[in-house]
C-alpha atoms as a PDB file:
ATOM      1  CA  UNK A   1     -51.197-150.975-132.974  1.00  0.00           C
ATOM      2  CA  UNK A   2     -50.292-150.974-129.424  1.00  0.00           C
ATOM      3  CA  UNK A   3     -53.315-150.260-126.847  1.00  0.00           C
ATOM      4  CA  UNK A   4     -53.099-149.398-123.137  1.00  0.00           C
ATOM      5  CA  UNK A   5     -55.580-150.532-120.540  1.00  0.00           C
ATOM      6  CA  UNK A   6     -56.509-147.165-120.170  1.00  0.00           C
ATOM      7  CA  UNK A   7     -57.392-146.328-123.589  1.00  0.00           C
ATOM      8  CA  UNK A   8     -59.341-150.108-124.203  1.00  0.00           C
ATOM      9  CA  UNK A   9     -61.195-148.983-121.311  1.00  0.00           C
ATOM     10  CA  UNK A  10     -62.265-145.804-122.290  1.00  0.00           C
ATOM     11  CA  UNK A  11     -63.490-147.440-125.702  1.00  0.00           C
ATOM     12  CA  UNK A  12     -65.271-150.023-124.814  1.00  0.00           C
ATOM     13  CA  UNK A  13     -66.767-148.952-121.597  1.00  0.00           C
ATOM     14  CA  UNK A  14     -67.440-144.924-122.360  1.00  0.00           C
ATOM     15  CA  UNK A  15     -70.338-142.916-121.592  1.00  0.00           C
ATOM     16  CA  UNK A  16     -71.508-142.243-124.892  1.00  0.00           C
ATOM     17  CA  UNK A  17     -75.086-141.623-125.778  1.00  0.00           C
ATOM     18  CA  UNK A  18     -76.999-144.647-126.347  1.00  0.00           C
ATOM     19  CA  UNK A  19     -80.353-142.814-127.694  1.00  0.00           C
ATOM     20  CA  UNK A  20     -81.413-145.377-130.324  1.00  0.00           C
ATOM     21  CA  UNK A  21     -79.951-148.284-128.605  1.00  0.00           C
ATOM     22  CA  UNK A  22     -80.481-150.816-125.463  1.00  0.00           C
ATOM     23  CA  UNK A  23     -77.739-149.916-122.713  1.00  0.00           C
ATOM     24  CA  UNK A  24     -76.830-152.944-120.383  1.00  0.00           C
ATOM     25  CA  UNK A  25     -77.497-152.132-116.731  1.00  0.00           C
ATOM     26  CA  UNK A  26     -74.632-154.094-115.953  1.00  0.00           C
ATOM     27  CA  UNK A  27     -71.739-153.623-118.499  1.00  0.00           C
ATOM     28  CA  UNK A  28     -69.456-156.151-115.867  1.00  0.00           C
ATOM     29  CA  UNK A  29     -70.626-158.779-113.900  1.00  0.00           C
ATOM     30  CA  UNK A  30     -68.515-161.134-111.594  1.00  0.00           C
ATOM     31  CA  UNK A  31     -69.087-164.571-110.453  1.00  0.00           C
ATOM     32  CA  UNK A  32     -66.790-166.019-107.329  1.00  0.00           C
ATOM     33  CA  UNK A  33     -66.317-169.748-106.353  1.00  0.00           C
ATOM     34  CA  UNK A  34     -64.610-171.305-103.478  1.00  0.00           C
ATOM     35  CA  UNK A  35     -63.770-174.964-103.752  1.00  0.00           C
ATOM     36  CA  UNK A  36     -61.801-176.876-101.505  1.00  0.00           C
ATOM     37  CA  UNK A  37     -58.387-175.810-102.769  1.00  0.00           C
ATOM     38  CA  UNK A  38     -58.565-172.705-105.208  1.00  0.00           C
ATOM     39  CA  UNK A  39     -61.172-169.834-105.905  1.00  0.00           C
ATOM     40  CA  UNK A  40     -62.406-169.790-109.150  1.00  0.00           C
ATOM     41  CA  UNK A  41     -63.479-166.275-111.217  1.00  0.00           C
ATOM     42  CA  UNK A  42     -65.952-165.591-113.819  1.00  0.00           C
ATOM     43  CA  UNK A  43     -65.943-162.438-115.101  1.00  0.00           C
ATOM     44  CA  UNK A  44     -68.377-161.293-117.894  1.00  0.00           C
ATOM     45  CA  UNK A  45     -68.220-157.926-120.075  1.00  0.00           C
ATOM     46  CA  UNK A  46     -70.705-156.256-123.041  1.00  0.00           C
ATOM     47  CA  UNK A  47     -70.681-153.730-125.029  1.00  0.00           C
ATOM     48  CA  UNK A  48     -73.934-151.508-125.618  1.00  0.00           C
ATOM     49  CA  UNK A  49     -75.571-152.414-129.163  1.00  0.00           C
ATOM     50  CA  UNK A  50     -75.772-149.412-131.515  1.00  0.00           C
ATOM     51  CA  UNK A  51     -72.682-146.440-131.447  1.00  0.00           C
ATOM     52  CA  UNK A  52     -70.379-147.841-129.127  1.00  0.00           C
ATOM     53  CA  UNK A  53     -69.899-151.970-130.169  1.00  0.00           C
ATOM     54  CA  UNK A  54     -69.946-150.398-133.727  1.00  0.00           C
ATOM     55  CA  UNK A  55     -67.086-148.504-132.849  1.00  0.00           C
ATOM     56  CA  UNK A  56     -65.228-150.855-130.932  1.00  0.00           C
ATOM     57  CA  UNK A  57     -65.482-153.519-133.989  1.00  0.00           C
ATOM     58  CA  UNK A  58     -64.185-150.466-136.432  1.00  0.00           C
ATOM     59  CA  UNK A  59     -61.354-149.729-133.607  1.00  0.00           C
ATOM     60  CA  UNK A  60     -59.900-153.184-134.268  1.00  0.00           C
ATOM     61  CA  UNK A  61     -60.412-153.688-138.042  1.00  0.00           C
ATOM     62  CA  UNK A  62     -56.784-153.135-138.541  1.00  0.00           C
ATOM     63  CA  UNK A  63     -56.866-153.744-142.285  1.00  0.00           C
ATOM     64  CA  UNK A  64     -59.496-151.637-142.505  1.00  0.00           C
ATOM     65  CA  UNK A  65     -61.473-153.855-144.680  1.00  0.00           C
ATOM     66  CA  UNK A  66     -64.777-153.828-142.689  1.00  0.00           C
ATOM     67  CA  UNK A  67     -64.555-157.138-141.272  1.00  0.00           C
ATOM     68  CA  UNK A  68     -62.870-158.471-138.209  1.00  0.00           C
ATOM     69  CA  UNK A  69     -60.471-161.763-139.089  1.00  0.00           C
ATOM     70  CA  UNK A  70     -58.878-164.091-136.619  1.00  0.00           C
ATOM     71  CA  UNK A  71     -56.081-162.008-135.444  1.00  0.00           C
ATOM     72  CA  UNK A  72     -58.147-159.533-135.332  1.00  0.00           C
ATOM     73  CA  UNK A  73     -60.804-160.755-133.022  1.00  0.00           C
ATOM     74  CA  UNK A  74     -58.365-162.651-130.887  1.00  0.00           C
ATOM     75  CA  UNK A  75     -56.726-158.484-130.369  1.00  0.00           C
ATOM     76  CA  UNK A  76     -60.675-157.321-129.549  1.00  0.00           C
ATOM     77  CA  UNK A  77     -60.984-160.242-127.342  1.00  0.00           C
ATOM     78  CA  UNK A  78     -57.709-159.125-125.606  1.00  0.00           C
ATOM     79  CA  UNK A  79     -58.569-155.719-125.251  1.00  0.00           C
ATOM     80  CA  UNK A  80     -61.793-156.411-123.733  1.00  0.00           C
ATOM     81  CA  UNK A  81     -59.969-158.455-121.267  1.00  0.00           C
ATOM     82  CA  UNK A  82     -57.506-156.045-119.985  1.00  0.00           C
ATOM     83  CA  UNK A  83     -60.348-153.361-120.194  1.00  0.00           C
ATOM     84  CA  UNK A  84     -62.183-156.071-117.520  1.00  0.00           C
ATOM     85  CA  UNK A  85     -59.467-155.599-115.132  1.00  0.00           C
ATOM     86  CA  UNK A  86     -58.577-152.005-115.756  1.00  0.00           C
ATOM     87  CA  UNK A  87     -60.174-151.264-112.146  1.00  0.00           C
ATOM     88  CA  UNK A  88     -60.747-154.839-110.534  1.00  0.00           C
ATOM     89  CA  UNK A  89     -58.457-156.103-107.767  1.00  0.00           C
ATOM     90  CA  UNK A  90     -59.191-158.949-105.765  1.00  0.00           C
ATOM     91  CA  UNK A  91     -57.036-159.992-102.533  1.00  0.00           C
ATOM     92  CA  UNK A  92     -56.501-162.884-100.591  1.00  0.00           C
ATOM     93  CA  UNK A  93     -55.359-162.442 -96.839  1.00  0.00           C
ATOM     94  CA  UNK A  94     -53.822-159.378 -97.587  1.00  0.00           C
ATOM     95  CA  UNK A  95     -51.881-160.737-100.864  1.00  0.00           C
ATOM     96  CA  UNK A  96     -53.211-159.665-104.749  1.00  0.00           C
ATOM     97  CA  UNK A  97     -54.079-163.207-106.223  1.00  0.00           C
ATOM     98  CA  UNK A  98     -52.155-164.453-109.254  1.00  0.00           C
ATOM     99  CA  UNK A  99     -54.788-165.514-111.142  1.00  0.00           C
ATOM    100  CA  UNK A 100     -54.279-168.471-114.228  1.00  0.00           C
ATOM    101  CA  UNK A 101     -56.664-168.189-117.184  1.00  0.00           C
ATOM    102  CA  UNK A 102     -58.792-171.222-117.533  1.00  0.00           C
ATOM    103  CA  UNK A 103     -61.329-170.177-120.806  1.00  0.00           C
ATOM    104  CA  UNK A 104     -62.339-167.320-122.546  1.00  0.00           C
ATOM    105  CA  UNK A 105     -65.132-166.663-125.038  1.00  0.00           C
ATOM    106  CA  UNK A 106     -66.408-164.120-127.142  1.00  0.00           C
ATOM    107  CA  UNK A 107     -69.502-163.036-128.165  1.00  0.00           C
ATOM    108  CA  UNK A 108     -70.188-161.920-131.579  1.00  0.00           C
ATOM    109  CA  UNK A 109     -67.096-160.628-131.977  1.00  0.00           C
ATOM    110  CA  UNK A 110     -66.625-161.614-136.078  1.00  0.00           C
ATOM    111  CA  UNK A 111     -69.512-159.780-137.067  1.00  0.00           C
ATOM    112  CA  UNK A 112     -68.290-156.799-139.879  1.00  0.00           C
ATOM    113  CA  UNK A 113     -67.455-153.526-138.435  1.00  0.00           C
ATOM    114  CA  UNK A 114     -70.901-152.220-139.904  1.00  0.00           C
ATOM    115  CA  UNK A 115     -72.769-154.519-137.294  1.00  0.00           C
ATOM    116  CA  UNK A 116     -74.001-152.374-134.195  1.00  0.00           C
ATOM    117  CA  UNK A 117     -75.580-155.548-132.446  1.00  0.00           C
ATOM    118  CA  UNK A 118     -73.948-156.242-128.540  1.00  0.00           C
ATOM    119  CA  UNK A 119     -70.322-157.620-128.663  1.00  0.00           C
ATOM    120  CA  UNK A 120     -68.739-159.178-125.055  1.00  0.00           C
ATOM    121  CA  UNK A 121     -67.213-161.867-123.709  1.00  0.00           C
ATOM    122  CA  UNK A 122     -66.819-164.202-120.745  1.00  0.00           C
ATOM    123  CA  UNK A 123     -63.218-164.958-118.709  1.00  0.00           C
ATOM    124  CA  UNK A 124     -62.526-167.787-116.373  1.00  0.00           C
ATOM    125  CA  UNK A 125     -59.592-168.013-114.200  1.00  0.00           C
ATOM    126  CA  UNK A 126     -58.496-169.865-111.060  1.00  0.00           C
ATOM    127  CA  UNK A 127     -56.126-169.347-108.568  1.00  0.00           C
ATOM    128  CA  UNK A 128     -54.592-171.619-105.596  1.00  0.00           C
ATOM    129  CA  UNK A 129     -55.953-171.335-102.090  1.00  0.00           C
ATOM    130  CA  UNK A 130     -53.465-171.861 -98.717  1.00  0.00           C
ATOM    131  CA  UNK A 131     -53.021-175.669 -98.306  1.00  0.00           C
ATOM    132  CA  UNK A 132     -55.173-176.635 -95.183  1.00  0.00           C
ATOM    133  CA  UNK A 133     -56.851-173.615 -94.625  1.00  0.00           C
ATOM    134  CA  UNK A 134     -58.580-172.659 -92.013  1.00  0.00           C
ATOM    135  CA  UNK A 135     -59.574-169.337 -92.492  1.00  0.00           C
ATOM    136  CA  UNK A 136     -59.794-166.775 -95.477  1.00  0.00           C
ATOM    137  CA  UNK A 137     -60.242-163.157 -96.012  1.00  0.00           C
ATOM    138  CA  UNK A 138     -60.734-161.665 -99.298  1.00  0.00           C
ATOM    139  CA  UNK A 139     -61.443-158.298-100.686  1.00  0.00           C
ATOM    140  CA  UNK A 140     -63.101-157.432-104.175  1.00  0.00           C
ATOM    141  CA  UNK A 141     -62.622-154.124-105.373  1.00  0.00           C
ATOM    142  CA  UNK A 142     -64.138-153.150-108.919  1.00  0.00           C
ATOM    143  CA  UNK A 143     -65.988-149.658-109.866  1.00  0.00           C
ATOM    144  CA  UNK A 144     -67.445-148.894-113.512  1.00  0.00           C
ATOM    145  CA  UNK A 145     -66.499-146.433-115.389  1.00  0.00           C
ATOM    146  CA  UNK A 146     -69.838-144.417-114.751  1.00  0.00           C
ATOM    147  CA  UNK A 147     -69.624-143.745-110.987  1.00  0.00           C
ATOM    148  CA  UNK A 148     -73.416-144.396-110.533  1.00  0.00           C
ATOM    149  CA  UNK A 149     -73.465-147.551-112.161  1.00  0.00           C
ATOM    150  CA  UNK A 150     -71.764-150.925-109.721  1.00  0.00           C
ATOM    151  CA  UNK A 151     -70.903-154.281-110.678  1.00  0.00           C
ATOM    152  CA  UNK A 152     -72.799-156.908-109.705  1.00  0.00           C
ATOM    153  CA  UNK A 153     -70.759-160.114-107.650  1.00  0.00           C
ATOM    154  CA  UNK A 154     -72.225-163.532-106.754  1.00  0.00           C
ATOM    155  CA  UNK A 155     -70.635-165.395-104.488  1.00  0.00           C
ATOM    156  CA  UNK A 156     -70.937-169.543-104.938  1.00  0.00           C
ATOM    157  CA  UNK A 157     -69.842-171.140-101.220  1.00  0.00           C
ATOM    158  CA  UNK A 158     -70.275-175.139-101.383  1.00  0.00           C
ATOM    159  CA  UNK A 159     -70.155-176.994 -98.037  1.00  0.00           C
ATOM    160  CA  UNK A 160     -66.660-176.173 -97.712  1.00  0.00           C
ATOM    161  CA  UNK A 161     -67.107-173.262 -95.739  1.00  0.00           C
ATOM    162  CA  UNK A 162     -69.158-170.762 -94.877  1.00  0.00           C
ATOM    163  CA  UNK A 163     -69.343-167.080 -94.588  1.00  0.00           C
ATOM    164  CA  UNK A 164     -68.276-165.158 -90.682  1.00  0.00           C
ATOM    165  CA  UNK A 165     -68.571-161.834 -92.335  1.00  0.00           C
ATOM    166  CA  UNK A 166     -69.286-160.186 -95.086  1.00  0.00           C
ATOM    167  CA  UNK A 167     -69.399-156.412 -95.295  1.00  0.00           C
ATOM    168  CA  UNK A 168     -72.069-156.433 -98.274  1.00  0.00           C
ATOM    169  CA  UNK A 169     -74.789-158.765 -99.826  1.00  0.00           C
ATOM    170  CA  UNK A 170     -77.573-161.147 -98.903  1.00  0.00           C
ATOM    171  CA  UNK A 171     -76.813-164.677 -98.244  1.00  0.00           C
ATOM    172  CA  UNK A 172     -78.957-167.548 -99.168  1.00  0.00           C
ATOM    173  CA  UNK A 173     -78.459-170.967 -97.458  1.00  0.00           C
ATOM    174  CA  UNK A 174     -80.445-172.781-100.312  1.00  0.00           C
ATOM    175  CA  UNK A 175     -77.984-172.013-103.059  1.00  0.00           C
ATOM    176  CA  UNK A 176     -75.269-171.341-100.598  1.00  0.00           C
ATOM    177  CA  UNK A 177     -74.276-168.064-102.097  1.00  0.00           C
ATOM    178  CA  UNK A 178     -73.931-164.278-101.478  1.00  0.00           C
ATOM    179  CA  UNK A 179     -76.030-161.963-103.697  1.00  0.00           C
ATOM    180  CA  UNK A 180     -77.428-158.455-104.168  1.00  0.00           C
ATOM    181  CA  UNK A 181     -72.959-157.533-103.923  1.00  0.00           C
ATOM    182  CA  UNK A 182     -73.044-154.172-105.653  1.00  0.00           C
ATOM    183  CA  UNK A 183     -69.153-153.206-105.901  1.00  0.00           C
ATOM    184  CA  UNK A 184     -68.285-149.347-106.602  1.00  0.00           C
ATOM    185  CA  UNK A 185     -66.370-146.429-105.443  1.00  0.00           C
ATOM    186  CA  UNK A 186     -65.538-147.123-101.846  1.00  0.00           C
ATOM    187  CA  UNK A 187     -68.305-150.403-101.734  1.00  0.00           C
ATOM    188  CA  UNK A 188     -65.520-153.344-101.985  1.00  0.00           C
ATOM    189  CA  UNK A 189     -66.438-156.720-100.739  1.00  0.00           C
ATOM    190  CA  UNK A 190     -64.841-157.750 -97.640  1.00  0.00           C
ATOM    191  CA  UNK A 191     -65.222-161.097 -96.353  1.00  0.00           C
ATOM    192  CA  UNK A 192     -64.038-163.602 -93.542  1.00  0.00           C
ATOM    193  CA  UNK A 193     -64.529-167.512 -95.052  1.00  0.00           C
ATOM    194  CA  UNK A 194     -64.369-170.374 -92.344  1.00  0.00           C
ATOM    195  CA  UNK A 195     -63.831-174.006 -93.286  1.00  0.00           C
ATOM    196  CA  UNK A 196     -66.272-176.455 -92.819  1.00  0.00           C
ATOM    197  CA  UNK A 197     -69.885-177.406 -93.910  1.00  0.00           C
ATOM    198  CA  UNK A 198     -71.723-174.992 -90.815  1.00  0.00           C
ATOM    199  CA  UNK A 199     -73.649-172.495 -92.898  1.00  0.00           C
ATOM    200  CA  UNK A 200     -74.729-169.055 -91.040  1.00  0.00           C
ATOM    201  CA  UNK A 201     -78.432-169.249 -92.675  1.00  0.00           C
END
């Protein structure tokens, strides 16, 4: 069964109704480091308990047997992966960023088809930064599928820099990193990163 992004996406993130079930505020969430010499990316996806997760275990229970196996899991974990980046796009001085896959995890994913508890999963990549950088600019774009509903970003900033700009968000010098990022239709994250342990806060 071969699945485009598009369709994955409309599965697992629709807008179905959710009457007798919790819906997650947040169905994405992203979490952005900055070490010395790469970025690193966290991104985290769920699926609403009741209708919808039940249906997205069913869509992959190839067999049909009511029960997700190995293979089968490892294709829901894959779909909810490209579904994470159906809309995300994350630059670095102008460039898209090849990113490398570090981890990835599910979450509940080999429960039987019947199960209508939450299903997601977490992703970790990294990606090179310029050697002896000075400065960087990056710019996060992501939306949800439901236009009033943004995803969440964190940004984690060590002493290895610190932030000139940033067109969204709320820094805090204690934790050294940039909250309350809400990313949607025309809300991307732009920033301007400086080397060097001088914090703005």
């Amino acid at each position: 069964r071969l699945l485009g992004a598009a369709a994955i996406g409309g599965l697992l993130l629709s807008q179905g109704s959710m009457a007798f079930a919790h819906r997650f505020e947040h169905p994405k969430s992203l979490r952005l480091g900055l070490r010395a010499d790469r970025l690193v990316l966290a991104i985290s996806v769920d699926v609403d308990p009741g209708r919808e997760s039940g249906r997205t275990r069913a869509f992959f229970d190839r067999d049909g047997d009511g029960q997700l196996d190995a293979a089968e899991q490892a294709l829901l974990l894959d779909g909810l992966e490209r579904a994470a980046w159906t809309r995300l796009r994350i630059h670095l001085d102008d460039r898209e960023i090849s990113w490398a896959p570090v981890t990835r995890s599910g979450h509940r994913l080999g429960s039987k088809t019947e199960d209508t508890r939450a299903l997601g999963a977490t992703f970790m990549y990294t990606a090179p930064l310029p050697e002896a950088w000075a400065r960087v600019e990056l710019q996060v774009q992501d939306r949800d599928k439901r236009r009033d509903v943004h995803v969440p970003l964190v940004l984690d900033l060590p002493d290895v820099g610190w932030v000139e700009f940033a067109s969204q968000g709320e820094w805090d010098s204690g934790s050294r990193n940039l909250r309350s990022v809400r990313l949607g239709p025309e809300r991307p994250l732009e920033l301007r990163i400086r080397r060097g342990a001088r914090g703005p806060g």
